[in-house]
PDB file of N, CA and C in Angstrom:
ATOM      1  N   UNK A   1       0.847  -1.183   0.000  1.00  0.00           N
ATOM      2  CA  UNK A   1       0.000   0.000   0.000  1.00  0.00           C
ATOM      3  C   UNK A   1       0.888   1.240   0.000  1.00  0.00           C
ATOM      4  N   UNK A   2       0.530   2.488  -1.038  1.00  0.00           N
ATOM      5  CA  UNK A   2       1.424   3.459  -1.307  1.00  0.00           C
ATOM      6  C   UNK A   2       0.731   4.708  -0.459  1.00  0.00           C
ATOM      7  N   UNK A   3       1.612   5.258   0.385  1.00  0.00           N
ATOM      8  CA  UNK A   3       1.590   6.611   1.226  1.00  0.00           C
ATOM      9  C   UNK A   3       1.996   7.295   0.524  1.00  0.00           C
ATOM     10  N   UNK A   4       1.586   7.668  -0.648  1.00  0.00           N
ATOM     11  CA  UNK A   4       2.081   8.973  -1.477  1.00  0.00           C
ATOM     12  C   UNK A   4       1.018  10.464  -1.440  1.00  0.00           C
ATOM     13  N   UNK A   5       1.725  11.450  -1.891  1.00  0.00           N
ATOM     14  CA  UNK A   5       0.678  12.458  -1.545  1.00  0.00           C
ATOM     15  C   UNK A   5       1.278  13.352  -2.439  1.00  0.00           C
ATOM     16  N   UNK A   6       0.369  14.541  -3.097  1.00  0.00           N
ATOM     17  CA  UNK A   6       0.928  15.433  -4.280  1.00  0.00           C
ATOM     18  C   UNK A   6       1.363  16.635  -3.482  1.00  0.00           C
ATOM     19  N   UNK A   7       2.560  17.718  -3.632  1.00  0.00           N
ATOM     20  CA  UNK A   7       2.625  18.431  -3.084  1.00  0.00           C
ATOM     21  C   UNK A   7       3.293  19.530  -4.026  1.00  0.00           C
ATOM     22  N   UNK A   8       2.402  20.457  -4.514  1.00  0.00           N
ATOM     23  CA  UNK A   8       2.723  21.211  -5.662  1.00  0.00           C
ATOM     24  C   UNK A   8       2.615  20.360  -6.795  1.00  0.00           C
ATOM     25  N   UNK A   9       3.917  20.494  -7.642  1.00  0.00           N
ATOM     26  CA  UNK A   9       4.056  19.857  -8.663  1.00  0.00           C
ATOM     27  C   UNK A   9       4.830  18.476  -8.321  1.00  0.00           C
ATOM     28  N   UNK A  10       4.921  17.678  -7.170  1.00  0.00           N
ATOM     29  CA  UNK A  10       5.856  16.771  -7.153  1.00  0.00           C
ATOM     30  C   UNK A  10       4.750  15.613  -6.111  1.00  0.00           C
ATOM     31  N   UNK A  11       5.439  14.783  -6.363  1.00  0.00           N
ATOM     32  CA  UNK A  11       4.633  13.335  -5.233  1.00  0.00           C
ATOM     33  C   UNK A  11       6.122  12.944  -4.409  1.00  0.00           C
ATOM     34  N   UNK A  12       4.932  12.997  -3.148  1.00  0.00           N
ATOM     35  CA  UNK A  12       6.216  12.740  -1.956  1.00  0.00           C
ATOM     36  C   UNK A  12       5.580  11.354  -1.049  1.00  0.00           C
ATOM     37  N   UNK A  13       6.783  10.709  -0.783  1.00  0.00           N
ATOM     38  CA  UNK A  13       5.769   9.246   0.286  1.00  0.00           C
ATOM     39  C   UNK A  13       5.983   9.775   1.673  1.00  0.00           C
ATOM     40  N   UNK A  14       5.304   9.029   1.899  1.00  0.00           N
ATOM     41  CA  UNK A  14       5.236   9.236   3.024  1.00  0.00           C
ATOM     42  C   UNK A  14       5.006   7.885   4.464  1.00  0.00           C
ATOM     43  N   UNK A  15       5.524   7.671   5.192  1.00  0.00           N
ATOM     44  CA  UNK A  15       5.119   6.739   6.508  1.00  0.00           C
ATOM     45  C   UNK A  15       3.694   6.680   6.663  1.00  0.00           C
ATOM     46  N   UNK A  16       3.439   5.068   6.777  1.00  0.00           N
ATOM     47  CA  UNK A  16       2.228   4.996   7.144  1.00  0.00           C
ATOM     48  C   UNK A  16       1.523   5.817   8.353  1.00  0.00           C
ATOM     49  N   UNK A  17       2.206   6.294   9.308  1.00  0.00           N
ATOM     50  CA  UNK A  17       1.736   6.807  10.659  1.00  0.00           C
ATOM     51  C   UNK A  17       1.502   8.362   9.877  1.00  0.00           C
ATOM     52  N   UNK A  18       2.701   8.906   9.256  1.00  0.00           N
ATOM     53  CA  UNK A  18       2.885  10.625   8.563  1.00  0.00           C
ATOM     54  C   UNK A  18       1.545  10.615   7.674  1.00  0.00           C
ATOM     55  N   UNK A  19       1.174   9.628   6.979  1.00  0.00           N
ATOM     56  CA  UNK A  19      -0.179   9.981   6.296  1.00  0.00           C
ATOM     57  C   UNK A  19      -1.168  10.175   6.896  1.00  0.00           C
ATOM     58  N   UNK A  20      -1.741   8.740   8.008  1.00  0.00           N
ATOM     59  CA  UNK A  20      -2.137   8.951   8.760  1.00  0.00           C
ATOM     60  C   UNK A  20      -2.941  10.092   9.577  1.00  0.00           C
ATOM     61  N   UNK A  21      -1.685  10.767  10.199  1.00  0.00           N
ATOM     62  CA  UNK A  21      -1.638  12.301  10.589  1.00  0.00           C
ATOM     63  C   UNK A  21      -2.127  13.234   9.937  1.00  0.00           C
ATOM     64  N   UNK A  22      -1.742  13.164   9.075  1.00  0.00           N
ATOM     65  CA  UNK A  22      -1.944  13.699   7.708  1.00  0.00           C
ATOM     66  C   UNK A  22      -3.622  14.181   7.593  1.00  0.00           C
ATOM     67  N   UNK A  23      -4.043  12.746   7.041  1.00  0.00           N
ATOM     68  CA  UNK A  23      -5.305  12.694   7.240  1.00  0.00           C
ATOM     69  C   UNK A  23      -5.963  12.974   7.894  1.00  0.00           C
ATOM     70  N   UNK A  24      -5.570  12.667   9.598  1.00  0.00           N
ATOM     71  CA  UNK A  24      -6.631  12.907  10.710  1.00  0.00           C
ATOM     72  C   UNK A  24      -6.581  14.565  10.290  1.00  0.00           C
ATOM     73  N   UNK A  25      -5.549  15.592  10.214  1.00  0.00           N
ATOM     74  CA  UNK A  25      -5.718  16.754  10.468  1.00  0.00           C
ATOM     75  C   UNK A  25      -6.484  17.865   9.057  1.00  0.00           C
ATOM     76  N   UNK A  26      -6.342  16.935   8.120  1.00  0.00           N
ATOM     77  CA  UNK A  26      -7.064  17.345   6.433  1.00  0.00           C
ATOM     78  C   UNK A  26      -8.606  17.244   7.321  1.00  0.00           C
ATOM     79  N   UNK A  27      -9.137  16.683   7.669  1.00  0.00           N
ATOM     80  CA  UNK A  27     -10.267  16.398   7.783  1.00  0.00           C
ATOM     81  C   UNK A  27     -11.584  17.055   8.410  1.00  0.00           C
ATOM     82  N   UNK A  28     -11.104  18.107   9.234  1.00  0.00           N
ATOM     83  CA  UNK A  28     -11.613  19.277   9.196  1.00  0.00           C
ATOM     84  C   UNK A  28     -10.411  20.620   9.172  1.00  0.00           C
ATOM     85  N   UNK A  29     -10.167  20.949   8.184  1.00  0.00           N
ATOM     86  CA  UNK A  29      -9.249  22.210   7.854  1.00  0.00           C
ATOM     87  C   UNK A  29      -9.168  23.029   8.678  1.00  0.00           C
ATOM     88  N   UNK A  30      -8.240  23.691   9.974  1.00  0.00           N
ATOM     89  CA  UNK A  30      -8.576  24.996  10.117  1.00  0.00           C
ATOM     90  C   UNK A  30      -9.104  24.320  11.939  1.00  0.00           C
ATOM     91  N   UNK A  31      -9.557  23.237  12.132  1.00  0.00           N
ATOM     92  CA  UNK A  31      -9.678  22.979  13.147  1.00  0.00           C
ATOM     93  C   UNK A  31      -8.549  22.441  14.199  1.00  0.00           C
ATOM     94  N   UNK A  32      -8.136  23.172  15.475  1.00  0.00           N
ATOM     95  CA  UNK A  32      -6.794  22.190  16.500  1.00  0.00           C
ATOM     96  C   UNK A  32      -7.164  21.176  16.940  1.00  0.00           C
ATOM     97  N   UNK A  33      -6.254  20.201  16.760  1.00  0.00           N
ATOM     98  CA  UNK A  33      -6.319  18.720  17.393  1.00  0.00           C
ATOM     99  C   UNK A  33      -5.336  18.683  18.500  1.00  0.00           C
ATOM    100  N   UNK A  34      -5.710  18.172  19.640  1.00  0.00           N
ATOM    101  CA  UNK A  34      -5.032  18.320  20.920  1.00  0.00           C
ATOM    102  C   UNK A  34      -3.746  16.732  20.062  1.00  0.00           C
ATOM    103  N   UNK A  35      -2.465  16.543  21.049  1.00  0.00           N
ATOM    104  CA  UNK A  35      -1.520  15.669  20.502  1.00  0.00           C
ATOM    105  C   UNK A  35      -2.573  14.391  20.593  1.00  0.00           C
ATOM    106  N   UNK A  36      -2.823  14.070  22.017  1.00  0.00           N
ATOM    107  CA  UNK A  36      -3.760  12.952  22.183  1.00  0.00           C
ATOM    108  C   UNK A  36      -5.254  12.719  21.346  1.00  0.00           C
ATOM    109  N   UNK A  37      -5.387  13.609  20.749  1.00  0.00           N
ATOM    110  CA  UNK A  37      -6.655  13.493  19.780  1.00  0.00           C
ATOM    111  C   UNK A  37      -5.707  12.647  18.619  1.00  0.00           C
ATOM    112  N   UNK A  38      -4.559  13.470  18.328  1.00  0.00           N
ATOM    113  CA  UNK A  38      -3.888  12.707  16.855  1.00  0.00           C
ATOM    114  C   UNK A  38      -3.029  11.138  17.132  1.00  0.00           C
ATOM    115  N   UNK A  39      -3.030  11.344  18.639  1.00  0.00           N
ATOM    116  CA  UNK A  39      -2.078  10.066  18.734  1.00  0.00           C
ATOM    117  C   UNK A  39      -3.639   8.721  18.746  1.00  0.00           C
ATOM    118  N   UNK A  40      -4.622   9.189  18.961  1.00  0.00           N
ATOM    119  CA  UNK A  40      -5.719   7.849  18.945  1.00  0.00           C
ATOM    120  C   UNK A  40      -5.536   7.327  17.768  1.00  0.00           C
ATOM    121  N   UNK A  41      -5.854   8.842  16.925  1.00  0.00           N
ATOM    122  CA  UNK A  41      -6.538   8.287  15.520  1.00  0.00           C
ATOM    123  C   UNK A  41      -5.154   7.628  14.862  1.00  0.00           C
ATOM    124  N   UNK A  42      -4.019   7.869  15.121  1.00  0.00           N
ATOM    125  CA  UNK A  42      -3.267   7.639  14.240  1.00  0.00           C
ATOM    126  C   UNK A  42      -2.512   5.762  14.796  1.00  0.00           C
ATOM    127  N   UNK A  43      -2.337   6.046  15.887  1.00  0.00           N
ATOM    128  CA  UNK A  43      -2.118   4.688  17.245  1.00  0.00           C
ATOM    129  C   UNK A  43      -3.492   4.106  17.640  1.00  0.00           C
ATOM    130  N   UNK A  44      -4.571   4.636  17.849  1.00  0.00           N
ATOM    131  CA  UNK A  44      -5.744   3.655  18.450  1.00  0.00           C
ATOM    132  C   UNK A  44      -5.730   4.323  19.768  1.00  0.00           C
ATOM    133  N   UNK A  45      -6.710   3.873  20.470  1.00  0.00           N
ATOM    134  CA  UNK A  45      -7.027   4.730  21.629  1.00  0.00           C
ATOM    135  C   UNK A  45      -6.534   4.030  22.635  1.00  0.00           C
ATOM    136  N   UNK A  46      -5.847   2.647  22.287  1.00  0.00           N
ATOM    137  CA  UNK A  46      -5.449   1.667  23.596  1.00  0.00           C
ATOM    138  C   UNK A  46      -3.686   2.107  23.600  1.00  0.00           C
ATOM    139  N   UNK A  47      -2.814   2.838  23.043  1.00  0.00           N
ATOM    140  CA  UNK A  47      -1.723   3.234  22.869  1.00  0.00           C
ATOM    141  C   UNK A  47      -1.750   4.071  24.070  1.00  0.00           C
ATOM    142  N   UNK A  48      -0.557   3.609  24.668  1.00  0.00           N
ATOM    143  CA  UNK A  48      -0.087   3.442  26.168  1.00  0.00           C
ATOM    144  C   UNK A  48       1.461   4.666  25.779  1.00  0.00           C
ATOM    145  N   UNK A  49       1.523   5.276  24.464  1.00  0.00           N
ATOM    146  CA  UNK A  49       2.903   5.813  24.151  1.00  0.00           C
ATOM    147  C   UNK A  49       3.052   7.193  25.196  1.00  0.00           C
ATOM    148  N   UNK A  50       3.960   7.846  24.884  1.00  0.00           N
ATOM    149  CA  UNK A  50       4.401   9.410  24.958  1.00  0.00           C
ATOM    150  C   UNK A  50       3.674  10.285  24.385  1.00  0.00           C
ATOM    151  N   UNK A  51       2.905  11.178  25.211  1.00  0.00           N
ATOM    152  CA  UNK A  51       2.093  12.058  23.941  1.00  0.00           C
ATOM    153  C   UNK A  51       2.676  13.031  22.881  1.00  0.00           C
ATOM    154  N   UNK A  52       4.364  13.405  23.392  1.00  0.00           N
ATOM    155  CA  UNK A  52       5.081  14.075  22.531  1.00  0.00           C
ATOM    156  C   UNK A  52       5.940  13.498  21.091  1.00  0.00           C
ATOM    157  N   UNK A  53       5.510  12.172  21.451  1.00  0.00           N
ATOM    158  CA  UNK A  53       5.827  11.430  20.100  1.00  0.00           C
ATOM    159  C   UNK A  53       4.902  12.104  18.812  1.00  0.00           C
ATOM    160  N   UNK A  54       3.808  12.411  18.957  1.00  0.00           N
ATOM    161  CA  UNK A  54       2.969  12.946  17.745  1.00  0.00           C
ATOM    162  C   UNK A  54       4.180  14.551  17.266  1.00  0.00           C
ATOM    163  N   UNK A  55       4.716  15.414  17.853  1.00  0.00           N
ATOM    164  CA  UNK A  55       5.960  15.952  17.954  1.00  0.00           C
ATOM    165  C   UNK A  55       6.932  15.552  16.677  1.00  0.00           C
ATOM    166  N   UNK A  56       7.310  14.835  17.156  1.00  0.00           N
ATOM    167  CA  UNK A  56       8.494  13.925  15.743  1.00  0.00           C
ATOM    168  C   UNK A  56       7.734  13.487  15.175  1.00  0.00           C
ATOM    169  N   UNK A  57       6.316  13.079  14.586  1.00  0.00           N
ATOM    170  CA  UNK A  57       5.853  13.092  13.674  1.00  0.00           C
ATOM    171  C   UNK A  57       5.761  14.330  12.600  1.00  0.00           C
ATOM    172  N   UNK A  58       5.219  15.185  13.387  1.00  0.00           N
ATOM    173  CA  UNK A  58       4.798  16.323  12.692  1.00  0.00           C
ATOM    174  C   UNK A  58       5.908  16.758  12.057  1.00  0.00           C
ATOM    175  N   UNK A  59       7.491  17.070  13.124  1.00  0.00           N
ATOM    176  CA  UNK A  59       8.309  17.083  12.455  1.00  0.00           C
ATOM    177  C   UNK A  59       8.693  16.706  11.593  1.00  0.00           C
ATOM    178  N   UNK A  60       8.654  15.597  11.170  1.00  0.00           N
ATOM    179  CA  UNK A  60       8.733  14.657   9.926  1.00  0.00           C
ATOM    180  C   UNK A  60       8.187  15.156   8.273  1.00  0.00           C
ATOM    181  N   UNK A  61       6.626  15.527   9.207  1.00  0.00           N
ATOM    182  CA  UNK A  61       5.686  15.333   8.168  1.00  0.00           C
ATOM    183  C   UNK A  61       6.195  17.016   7.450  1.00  0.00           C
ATOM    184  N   UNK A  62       6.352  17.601   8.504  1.00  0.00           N
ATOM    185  CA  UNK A  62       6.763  19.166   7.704  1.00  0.00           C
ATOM    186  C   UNK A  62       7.823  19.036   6.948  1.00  0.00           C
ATOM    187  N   UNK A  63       8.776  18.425   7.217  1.00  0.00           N
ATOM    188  CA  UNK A  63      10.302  18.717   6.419  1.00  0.00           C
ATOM    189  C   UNK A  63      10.178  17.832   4.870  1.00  0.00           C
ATOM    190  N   UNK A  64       8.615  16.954   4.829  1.00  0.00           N
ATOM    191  CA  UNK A  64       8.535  16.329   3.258  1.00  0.00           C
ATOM    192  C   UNK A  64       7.278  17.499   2.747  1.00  0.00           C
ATOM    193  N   UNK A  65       6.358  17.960   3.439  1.00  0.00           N
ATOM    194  CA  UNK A  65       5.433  18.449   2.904  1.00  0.00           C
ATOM    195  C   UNK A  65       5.698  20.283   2.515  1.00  0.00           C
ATOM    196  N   UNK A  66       6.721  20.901   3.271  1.00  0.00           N
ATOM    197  CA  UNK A  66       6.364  22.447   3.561  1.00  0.00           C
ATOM    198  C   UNK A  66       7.704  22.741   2.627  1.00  0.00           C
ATOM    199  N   UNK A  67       7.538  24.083   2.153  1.00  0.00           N
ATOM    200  CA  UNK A  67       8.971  24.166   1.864  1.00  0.00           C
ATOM    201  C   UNK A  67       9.740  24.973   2.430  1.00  0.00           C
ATOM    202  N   UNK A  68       9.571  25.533   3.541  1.00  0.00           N
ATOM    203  CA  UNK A  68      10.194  25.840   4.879  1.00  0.00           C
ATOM    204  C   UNK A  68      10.124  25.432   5.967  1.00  0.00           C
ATOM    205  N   UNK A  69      10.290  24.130   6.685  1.00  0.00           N
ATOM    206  CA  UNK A  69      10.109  23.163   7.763  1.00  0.00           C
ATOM    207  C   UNK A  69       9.704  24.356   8.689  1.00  0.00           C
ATOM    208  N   UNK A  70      10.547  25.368   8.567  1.00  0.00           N
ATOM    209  CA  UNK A  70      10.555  26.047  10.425  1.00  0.00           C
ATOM    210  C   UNK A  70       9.813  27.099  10.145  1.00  0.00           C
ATOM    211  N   UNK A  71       8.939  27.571   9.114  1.00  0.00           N
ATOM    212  CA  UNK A  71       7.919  28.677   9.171  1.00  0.00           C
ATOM    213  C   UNK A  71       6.908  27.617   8.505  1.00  0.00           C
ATOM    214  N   UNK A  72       6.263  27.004   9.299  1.00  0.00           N
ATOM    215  CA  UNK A  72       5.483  25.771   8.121  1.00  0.00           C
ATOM    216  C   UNK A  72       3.639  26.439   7.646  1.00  0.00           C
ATOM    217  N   UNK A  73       3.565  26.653   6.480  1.00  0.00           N
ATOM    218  CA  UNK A  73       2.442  27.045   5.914  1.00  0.00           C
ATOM    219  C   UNK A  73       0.900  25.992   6.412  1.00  0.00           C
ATOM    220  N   UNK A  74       0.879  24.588   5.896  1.00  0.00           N
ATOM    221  CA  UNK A  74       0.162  23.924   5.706  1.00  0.00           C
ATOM    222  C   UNK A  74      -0.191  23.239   7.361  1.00  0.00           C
ATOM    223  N   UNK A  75       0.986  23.120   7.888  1.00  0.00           N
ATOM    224  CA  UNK A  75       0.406  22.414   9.440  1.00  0.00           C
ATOM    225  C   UNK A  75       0.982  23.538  10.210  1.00  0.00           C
ATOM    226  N   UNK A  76       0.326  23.601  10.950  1.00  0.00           N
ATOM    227  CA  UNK A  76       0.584  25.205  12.043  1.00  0.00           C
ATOM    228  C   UNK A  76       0.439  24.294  13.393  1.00  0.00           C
ATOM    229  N   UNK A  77       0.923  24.742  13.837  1.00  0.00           N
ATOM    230  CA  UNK A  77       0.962  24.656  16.061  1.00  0.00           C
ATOM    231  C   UNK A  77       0.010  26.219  16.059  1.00  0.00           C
ATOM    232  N   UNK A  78      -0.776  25.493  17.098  1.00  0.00           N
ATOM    233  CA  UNK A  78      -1.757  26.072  18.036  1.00  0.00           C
ATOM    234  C   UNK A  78      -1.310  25.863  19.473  1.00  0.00           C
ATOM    235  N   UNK A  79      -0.880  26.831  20.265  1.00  0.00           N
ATOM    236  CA  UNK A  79       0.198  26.750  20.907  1.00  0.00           C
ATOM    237  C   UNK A  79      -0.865  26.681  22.178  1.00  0.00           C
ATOM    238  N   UNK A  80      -1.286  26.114  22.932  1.00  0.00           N
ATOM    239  CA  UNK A  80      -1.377  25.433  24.450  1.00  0.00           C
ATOM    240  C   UNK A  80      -2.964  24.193  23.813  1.00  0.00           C
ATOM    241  N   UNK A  81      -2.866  24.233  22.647  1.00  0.00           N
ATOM    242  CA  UNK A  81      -3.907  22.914  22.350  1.00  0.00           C
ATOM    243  C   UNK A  81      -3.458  22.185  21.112  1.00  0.00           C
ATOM    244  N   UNK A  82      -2.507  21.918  20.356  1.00  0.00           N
ATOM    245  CA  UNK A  82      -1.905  21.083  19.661  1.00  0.00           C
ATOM    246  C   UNK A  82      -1.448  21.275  17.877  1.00  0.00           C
ATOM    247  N   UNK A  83      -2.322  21.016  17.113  1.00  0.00           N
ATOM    248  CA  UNK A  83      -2.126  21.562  15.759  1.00  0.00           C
ATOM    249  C   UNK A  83      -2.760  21.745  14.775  1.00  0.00           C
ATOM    250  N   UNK A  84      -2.838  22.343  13.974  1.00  0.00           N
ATOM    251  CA  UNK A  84      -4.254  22.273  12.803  1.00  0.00           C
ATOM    252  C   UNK A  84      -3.473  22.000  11.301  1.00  0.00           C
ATOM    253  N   UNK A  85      -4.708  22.137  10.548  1.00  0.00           N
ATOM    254  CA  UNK A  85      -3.939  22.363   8.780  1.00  0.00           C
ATOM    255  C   UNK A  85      -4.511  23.356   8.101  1.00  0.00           C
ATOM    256  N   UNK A  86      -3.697  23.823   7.664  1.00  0.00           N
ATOM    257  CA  UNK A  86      -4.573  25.140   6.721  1.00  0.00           C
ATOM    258  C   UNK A  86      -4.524  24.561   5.250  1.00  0.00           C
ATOM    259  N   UNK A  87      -5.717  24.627   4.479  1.00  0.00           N
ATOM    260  CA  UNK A  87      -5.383  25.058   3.205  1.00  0.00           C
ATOM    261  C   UNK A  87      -4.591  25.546   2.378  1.00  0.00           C
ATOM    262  N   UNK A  88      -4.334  25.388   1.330  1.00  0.00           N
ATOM    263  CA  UNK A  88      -3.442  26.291   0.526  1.00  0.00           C
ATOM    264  C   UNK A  88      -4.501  27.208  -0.164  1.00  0.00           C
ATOM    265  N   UNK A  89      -4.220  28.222  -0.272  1.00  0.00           N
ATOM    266  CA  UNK A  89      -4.725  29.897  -0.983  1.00  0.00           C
ATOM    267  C   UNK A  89      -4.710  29.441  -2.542  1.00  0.00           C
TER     268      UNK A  89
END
């Protein structure tokens, strides 16, 4: 099964968990997901992990998707409740 995703003019893969994420946060645009909201959907709700592991995901997911990891357009931090996705303009 292929984790690929279009980003501009190019296709990038991606980790099953990074799509994942991905997905949970496409899914209502514009809305924050606390870490533990993204670590269910992406782990299951019986995942016993670190909640700052969703953290190095995101990291991840920015440095294939954005084209400035550290000013990131498309996934934003919402800073004391977790992260959202914006649209592209």
């Amino acid at each position: 099964e292929q984790h690929t995703v279009e980003v501009g003019k190019k296709y990038v893969d991606l980790t099953p968990s990074e799509f994942d994420l991905l997905a949970a946060l496409m899914t209502v645009p514009g809305r924050a997901y606390s870490r533990l909201e993204l670590l269910d959907r992406i782990q299951g709700v019986a995942y016993e992990g670190y909640e700052r592991t969703i953290d190095v995901h995101i990291k991840n997911l920015r440095s294939k998707i954005e084209q400035v990891p550290n000013e990131p357009h498309y996934i934003q931090t919402v800073y004391g409740v977790g992260y959202r996705f914006v649209r592209a303009q």
